[in-house]
PDB file of N, CA and C in Angstrom:
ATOM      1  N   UNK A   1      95.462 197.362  90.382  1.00  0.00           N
ATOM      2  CA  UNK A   1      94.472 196.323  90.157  1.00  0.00           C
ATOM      3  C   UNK A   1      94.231 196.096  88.661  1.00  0.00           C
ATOM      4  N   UNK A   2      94.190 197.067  87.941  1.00  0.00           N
ATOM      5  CA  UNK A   2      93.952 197.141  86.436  1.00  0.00           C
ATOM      6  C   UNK A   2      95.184 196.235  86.083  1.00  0.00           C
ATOM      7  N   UNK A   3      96.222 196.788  86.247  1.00  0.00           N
ATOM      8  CA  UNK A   3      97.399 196.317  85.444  1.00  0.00           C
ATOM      9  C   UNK A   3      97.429 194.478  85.733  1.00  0.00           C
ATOM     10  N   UNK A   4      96.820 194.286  87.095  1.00  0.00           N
ATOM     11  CA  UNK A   4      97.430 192.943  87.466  1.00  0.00           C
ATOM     12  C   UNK A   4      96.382 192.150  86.007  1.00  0.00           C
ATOM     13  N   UNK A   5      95.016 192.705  86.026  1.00  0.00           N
ATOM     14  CA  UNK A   5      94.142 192.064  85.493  1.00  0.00           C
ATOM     15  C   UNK A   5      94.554 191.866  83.706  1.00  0.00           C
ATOM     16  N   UNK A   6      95.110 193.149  83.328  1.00  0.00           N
ATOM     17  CA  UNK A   6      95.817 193.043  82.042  1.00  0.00           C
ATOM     18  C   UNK A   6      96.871 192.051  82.133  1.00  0.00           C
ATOM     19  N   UNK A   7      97.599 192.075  83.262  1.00  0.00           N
ATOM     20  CA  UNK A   7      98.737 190.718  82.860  1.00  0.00           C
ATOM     21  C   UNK A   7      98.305 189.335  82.693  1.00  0.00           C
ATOM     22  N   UNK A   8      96.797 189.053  83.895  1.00  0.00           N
ATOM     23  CA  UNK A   8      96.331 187.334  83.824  1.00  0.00           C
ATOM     24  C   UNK A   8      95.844 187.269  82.046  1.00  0.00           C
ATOM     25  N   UNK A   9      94.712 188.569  81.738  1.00  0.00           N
ATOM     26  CA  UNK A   9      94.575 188.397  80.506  1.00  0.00           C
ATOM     27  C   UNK A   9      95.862 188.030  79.338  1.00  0.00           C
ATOM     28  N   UNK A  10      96.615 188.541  79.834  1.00  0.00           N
ATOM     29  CA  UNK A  10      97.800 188.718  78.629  1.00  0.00           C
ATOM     30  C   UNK A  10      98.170 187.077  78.860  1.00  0.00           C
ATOM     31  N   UNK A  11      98.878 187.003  80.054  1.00  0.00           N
ATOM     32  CA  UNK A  11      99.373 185.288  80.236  1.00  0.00           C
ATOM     33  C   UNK A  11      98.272 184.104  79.624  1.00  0.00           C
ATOM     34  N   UNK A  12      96.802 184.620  80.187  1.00  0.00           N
ATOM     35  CA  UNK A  12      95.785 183.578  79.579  1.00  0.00           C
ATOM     36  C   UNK A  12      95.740 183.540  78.277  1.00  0.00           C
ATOM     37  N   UNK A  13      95.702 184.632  77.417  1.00  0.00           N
ATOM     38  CA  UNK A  13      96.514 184.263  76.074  1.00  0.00           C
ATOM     39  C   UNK A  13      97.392 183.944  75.470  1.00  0.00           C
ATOM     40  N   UNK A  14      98.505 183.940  75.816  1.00  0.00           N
ATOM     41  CA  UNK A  14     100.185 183.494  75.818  1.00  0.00           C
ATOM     42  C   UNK A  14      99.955 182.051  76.226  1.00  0.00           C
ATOM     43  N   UNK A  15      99.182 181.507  76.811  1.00  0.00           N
ATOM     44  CA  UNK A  15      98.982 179.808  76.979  1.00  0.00           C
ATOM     45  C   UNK A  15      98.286 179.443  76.391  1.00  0.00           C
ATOM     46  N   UNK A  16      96.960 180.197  75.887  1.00  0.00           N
ATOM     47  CA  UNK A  16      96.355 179.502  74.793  1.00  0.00           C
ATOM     48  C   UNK A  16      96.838 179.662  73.444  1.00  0.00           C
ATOM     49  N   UNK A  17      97.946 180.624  72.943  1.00  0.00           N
ATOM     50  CA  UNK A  17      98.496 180.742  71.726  1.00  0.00           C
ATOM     51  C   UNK A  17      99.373 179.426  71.749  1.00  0.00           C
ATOM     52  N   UNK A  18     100.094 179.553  73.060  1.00  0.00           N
ATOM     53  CA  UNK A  18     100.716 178.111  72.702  1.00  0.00           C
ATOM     54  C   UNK A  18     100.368 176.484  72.918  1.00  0.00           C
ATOM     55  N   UNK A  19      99.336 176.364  73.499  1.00  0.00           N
ATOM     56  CA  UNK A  19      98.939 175.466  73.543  1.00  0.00           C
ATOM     57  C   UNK A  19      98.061 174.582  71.790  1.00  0.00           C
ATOM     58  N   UNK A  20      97.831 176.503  71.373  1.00  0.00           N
ATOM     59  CA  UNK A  20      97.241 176.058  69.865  1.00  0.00           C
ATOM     60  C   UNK A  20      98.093 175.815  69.254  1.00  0.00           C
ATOM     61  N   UNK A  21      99.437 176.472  69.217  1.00  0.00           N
ATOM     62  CA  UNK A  21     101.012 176.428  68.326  1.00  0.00           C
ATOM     63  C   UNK A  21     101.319 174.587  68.343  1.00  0.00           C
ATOM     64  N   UNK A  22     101.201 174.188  69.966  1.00  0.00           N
ATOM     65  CA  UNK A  22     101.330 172.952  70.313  1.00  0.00           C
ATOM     66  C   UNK A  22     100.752 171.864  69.314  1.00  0.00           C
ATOM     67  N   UNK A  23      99.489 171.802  69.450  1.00  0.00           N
ATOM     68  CA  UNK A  23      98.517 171.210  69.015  1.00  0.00           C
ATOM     69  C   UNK A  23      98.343 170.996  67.445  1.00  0.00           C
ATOM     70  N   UNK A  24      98.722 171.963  67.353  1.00  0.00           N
ATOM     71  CA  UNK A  24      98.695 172.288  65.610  1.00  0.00           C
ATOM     72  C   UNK A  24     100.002 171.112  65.185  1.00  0.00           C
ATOM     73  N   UNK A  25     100.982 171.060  66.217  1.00  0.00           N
ATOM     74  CA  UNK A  25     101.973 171.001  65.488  1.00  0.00           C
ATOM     75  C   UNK A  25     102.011 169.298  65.589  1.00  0.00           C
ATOM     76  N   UNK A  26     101.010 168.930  66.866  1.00  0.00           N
ATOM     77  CA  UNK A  26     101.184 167.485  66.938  1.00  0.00           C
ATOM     78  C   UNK A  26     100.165 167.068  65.784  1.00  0.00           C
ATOM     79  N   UNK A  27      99.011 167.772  65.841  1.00  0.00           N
ATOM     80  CA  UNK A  27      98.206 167.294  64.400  1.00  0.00           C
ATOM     81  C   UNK A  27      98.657 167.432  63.173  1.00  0.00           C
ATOM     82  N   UNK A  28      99.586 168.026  62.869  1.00  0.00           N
ATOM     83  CA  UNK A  28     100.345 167.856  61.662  1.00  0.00           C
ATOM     84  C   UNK A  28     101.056 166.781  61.324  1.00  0.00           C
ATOM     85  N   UNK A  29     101.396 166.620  62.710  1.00  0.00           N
ATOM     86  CA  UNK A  29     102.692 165.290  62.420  1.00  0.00           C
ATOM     87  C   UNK A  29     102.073 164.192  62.307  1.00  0.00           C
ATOM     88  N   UNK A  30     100.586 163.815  63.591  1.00  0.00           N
ATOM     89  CA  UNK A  30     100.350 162.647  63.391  1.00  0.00           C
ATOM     90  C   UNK A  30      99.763 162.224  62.303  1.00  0.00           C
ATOM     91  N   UNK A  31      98.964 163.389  61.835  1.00  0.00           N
ATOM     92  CA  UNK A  31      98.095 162.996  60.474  1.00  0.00           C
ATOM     93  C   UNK A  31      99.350 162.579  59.334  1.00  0.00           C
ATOM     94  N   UNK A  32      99.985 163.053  59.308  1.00  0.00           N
ATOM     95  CA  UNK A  32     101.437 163.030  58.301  1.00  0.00           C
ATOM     96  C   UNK A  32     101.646 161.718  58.198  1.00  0.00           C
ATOM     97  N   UNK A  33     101.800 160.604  59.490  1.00  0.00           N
ATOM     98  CA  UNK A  33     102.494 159.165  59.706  1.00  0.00           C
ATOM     99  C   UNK A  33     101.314 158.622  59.403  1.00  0.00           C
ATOM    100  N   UNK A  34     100.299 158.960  59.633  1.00  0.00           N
ATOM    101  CA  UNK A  34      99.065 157.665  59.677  1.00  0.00           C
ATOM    102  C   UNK A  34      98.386 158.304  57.797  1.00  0.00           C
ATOM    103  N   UNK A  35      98.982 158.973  57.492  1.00  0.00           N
ATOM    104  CA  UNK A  35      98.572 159.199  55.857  1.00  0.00           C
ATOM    105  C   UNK A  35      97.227 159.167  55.629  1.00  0.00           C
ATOM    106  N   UNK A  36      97.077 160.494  56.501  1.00  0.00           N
ATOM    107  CA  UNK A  36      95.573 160.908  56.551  1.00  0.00           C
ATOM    108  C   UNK A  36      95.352 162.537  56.231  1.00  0.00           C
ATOM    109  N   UNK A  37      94.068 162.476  55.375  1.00  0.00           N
ATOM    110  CA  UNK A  37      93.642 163.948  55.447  1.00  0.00           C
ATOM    111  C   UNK A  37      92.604 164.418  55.693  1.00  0.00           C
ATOM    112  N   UNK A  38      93.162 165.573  56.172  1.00  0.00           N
ATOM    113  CA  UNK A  38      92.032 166.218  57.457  1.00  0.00           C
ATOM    114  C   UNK A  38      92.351 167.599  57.633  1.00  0.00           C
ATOM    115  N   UNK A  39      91.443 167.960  58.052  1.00  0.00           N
ATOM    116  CA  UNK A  39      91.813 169.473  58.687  1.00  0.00           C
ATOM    117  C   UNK A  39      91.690 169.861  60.106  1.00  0.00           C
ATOM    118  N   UNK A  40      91.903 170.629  60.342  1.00  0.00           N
ATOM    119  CA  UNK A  40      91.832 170.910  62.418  1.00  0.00           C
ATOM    120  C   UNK A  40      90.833 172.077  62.272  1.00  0.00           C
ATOM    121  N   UNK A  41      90.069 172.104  63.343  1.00  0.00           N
ATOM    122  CA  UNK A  41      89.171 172.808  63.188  1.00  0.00           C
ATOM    123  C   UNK A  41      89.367 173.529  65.052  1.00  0.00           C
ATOM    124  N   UNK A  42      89.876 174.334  65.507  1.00  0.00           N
ATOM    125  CA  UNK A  42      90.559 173.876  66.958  1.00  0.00           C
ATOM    126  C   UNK A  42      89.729 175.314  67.653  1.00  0.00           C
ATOM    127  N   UNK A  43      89.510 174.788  68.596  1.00  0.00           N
ATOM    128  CA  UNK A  43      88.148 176.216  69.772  1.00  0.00           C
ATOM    129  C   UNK A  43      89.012 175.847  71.056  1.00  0.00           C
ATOM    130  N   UNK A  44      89.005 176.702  71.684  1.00  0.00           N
ATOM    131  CA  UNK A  44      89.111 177.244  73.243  1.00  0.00           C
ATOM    132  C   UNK A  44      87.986 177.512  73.819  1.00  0.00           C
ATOM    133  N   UNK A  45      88.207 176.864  74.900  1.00  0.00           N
ATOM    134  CA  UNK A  45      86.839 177.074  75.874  1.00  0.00           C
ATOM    135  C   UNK A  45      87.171 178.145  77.040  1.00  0.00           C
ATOM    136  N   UNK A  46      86.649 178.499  77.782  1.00  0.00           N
ATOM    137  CA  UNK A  46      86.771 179.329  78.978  1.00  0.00           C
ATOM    138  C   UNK A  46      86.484 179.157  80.379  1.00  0.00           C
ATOM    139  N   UNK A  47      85.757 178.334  80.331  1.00  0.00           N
ATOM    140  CA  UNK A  47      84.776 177.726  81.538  1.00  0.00           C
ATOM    141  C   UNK A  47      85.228 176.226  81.937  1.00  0.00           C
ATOM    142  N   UNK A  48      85.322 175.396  82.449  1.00  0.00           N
ATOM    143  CA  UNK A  48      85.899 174.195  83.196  1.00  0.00           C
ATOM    144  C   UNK A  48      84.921 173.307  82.528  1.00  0.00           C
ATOM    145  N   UNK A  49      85.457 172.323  81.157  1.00  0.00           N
ATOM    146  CA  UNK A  49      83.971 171.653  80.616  1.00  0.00           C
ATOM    147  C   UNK A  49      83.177 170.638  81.389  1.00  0.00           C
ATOM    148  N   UNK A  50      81.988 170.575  80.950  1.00  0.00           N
ATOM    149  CA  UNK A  50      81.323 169.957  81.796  1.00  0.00           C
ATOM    150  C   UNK A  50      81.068 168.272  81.689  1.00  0.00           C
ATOM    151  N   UNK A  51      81.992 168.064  80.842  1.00  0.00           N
ATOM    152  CA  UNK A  51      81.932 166.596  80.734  1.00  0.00           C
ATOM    153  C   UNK A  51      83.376 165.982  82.152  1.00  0.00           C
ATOM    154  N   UNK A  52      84.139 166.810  82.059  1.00  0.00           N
ATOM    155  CA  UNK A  52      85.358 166.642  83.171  1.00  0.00           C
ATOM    156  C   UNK A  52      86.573 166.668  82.615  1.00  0.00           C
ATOM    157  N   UNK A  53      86.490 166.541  81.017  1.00  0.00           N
ATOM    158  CA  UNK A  53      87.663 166.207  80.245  1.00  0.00           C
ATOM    159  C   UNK A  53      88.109 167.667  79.758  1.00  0.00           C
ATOM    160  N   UNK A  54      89.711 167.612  79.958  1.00  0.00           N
ATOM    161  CA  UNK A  54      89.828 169.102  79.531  1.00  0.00           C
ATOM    162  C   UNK A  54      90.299 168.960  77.786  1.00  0.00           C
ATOM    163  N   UNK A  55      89.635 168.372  77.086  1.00  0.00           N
ATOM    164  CA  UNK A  55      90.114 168.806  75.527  1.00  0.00           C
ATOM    165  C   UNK A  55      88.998 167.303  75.186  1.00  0.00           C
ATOM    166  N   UNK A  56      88.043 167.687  74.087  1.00  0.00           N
ATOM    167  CA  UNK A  56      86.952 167.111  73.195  1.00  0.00           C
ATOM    168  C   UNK A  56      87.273 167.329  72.122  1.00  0.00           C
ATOM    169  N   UNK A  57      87.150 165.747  71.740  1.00  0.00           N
ATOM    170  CA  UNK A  57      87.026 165.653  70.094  1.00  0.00           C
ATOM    171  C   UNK A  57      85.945 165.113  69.179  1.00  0.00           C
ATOM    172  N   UNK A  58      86.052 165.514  68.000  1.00  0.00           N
ATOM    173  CA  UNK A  58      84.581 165.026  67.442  1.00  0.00           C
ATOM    174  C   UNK A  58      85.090 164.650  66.268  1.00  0.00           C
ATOM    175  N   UNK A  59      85.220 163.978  65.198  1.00  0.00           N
ATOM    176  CA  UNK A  59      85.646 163.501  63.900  1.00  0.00           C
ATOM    177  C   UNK A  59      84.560 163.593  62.714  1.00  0.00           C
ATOM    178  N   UNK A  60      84.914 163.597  61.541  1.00  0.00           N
ATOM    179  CA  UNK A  60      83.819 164.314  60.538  1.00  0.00           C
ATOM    180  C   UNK A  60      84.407 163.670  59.296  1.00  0.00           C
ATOM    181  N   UNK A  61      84.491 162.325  59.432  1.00  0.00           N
ATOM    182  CA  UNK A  61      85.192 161.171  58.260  1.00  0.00           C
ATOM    183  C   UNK A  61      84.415 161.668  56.517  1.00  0.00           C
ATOM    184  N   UNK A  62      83.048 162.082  56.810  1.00  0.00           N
ATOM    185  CA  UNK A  62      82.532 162.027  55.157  1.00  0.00           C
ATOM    186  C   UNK A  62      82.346 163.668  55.114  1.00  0.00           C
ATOM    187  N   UNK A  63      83.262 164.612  55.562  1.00  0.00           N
ATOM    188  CA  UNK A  63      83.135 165.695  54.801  1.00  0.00           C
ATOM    189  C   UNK A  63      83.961 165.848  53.868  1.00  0.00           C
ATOM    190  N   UNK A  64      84.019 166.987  52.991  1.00  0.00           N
ATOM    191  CA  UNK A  64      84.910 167.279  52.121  1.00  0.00           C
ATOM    192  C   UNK A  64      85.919 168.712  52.523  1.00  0.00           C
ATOM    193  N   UNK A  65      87.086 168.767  52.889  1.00  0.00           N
ATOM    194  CA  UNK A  65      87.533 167.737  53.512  1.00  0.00           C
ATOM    195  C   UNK A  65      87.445 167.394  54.470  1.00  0.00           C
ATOM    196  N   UNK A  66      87.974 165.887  54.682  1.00  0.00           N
ATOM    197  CA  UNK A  66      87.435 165.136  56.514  1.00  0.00           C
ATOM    198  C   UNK A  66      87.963 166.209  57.330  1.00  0.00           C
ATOM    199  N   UNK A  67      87.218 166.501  58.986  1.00  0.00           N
ATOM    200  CA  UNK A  67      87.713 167.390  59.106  1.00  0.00           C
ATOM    201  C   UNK A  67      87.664 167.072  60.945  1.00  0.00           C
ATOM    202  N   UNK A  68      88.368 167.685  61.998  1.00  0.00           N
ATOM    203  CA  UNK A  68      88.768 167.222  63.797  1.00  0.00           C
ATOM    204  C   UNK A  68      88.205 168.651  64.172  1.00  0.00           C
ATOM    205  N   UNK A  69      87.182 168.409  64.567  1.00  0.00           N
ATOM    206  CA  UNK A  69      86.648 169.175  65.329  1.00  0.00           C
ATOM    207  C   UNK A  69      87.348 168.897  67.013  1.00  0.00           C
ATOM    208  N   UNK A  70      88.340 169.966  67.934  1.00  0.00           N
ATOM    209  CA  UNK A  70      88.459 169.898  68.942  1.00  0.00           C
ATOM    210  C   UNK A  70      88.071 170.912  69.812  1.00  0.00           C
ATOM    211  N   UNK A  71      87.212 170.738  71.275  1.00  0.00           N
ATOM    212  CA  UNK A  71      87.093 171.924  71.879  1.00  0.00           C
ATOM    213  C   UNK A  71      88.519 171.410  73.315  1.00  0.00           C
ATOM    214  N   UNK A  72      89.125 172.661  73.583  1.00  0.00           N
ATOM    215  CA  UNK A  72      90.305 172.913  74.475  1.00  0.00           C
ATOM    216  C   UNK A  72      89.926 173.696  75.922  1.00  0.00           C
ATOM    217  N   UNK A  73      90.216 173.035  77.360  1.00  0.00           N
ATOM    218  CA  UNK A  73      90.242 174.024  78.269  1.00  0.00           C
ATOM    219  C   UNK A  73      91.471 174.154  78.416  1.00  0.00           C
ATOM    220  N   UNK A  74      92.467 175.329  78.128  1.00  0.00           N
ATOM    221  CA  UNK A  74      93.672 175.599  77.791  1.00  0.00           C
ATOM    222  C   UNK A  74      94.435 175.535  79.246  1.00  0.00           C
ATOM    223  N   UNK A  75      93.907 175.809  80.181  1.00  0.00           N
ATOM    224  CA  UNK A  75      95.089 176.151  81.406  1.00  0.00           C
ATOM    225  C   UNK A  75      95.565 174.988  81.943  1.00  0.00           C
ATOM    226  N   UNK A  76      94.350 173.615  81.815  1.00  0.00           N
ATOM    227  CA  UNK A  76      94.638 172.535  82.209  1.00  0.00           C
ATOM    228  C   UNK A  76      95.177 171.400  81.239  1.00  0.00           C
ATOM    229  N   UNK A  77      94.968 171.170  79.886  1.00  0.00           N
ATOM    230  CA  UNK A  77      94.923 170.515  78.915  1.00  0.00           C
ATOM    231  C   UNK A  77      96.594 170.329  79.208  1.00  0.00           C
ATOM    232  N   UNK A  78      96.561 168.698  79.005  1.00  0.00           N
ATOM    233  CA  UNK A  78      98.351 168.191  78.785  1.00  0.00           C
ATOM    234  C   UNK A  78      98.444 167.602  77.985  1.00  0.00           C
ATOM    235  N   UNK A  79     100.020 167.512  77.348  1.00  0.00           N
ATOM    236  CA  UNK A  79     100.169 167.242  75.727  1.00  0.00           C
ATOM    237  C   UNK A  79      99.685 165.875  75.974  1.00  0.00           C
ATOM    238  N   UNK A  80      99.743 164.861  76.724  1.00  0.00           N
ATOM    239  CA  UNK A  80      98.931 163.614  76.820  1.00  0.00           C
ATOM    240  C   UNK A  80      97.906 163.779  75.947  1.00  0.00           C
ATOM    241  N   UNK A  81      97.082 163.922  76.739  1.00  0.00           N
ATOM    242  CA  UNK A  81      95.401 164.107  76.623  1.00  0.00           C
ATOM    243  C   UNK A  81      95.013 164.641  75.356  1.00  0.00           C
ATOM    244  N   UNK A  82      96.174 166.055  74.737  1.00  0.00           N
ATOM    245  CA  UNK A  82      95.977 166.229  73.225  1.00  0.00           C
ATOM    246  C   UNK A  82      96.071 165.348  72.365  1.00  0.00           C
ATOM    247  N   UNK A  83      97.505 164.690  72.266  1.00  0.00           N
ATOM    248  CA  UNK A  83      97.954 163.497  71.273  1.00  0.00           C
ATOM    249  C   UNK A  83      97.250 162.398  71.442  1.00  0.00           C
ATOM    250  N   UNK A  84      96.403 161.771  73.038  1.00  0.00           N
ATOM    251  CA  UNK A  84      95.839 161.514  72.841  1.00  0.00           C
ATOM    252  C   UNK A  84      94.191 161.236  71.682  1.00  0.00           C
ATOM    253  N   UNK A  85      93.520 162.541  71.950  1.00  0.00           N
ATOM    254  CA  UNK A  85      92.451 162.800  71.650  1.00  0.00           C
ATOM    255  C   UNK A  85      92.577 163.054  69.862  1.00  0.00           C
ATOM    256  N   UNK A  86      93.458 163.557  69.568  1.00  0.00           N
ATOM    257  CA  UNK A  86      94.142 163.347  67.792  1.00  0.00           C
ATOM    258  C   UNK A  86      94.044 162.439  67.369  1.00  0.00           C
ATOM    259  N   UNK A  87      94.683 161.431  68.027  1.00  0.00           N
ATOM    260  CA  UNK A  87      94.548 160.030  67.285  1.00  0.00           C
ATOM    261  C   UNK A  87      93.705 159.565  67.717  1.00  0.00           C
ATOM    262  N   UNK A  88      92.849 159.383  68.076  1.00  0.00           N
ATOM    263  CA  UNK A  88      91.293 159.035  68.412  1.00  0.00           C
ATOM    264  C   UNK A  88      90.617 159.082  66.976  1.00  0.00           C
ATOM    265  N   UNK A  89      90.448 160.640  67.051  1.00  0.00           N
ATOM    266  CA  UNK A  89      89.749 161.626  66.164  1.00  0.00           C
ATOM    267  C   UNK A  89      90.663 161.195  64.525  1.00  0.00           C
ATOM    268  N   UNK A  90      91.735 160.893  64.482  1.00  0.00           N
ATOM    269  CA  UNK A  90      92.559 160.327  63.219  1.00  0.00           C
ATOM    270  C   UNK A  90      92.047 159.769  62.418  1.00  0.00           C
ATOM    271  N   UNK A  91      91.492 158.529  63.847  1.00  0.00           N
ATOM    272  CA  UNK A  91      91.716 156.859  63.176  1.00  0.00           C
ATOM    273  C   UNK A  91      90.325 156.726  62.945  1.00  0.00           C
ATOM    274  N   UNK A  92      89.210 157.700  63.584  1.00  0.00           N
ATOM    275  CA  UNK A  92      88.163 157.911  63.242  1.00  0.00           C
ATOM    276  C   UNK A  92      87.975 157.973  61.840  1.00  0.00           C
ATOM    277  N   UNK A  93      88.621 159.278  61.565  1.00  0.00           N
ATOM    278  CA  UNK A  93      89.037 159.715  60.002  1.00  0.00           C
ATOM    279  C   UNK A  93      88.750 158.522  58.863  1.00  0.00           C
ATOM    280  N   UNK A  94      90.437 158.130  59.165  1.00  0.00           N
ATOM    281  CA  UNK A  94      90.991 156.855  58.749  1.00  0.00           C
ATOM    282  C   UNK A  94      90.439 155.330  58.342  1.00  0.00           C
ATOM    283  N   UNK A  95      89.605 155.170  59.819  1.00  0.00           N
ATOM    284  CA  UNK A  95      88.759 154.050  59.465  1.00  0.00           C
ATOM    285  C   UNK A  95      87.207 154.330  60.076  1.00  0.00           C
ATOM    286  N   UNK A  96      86.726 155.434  58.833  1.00  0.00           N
ATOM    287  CA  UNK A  96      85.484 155.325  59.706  1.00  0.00           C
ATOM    288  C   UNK A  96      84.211 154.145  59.797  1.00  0.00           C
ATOM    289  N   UNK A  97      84.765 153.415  59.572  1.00  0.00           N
ATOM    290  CA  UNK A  97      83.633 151.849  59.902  1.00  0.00           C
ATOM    291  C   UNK A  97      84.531 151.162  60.882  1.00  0.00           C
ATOM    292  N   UNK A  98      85.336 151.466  61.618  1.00  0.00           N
ATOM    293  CA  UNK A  98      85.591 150.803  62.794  1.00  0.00           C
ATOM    294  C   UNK A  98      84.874 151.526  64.304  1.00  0.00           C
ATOM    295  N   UNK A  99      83.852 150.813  64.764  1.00  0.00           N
ATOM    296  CA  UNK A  99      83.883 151.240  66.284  1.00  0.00           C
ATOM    297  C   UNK A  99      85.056 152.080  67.038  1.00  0.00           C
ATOM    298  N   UNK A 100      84.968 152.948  68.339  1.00  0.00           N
ATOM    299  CA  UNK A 100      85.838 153.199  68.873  1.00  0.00           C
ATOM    300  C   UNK A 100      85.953 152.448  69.947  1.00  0.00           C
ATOM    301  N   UNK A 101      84.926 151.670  70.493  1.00  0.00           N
ATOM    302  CA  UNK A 101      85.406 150.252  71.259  1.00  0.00           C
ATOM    303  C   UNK A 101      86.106 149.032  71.056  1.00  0.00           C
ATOM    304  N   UNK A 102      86.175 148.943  69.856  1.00  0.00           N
ATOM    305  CA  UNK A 102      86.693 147.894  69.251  1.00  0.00           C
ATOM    306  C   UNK A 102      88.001 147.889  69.805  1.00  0.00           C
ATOM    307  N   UNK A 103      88.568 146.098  69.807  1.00  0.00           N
ATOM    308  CA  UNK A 103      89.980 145.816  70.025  1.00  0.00           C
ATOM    309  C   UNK A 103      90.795 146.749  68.944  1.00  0.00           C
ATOM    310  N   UNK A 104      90.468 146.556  67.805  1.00  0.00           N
ATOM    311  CA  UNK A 104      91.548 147.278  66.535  1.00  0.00           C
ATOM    312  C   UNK A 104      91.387 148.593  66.420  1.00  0.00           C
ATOM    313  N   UNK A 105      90.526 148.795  66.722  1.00  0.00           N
ATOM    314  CA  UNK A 105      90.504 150.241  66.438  1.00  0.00           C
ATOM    315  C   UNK A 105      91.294 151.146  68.089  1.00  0.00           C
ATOM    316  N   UNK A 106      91.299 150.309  68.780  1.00  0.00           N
ATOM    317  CA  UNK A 106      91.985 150.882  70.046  1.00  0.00           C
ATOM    318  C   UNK A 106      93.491 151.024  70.016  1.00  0.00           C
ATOM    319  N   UNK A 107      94.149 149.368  69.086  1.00  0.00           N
ATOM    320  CA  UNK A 107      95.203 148.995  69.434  1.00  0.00           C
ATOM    321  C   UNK A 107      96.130 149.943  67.837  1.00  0.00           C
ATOM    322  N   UNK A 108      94.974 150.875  67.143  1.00  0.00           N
ATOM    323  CA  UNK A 108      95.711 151.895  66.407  1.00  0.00           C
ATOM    324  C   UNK A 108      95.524 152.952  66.651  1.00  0.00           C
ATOM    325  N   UNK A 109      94.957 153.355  68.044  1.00  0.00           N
ATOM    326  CA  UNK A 109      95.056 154.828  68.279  1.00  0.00           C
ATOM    327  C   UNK A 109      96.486 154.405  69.438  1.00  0.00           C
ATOM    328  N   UNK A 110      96.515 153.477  70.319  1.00  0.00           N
ATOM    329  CA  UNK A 110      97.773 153.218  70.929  1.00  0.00           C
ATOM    330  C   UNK A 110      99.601 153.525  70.026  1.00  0.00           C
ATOM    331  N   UNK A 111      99.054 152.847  68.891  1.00  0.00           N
ATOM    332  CA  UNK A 111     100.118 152.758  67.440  1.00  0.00           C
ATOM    333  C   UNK A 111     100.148 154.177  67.714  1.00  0.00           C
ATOM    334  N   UNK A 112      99.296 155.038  67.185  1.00  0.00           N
ATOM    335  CA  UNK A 112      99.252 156.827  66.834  1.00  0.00           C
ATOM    336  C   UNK A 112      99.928 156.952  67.812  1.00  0.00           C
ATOM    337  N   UNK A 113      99.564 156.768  68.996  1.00  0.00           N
ATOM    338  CA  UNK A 113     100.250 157.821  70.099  1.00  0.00           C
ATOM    339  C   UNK A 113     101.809 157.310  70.373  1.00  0.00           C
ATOM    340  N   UNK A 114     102.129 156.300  69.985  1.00  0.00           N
ATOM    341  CA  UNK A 114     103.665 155.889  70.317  1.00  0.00           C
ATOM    342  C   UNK A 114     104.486 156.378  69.165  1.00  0.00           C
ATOM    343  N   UNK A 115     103.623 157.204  67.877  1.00  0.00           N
ATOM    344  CA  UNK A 115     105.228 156.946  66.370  1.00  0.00           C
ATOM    345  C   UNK A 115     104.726 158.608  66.555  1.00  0.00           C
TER     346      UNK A 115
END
């Protein structure tokens, strides 16, 4: 019984290492194309969040430096929904006087997620 419980622990970390390895690596790139700077600021959650969405982002355009606050529920989170939620949080960055309802500001987080 012990051992099984050491292996879920071990695997539940082995998916969240890579899911952060993941993540890291798409926020590098996208910030790279859209010629933005920022930093990742990246949390794991544990619990099933309570908004329904498995990965939250928050954007922080007037710090020094701008900076993507993301929280992650790792077992479910798909690279969708990450690259998604990046360029959200980007273009936030990027243009922070654009709405996130806005036509333009939508039709360049679409841009983010296709280059």
């Amino acid at each position: 019984m012990i051992k099984k419980d050491v292996r879920n622990v071990s695997t539940e970390q082995q998916i969240k290492e890579d899911i952060e390895q993941e993540t890291r690596k798409i926020f590098q790139k996208k910030k790279q194309l859209l010629d933005v700077e920022a930093e990742l600021d990246l949390n794991f959650i544990d619990d099933m969040p309570m908004v329904g969405e498995n990965i939250y982002g928050e954007a922080f355009p007037h710090e020094k430096p701008p900076r993507v606050w993301l929280e992650v529920f790792a077992p479910d989170v798909t690279k969708k929904e990450i690259v998604e939620t990046i360029c959200h949080e980007l273009i936030h960055i990027k243009y922070p006087n654009l709405n996130h309802e806005d036509k333009e500001f939508l039709e360049k987080v679409d841009y983010c997620k296709k280059i």
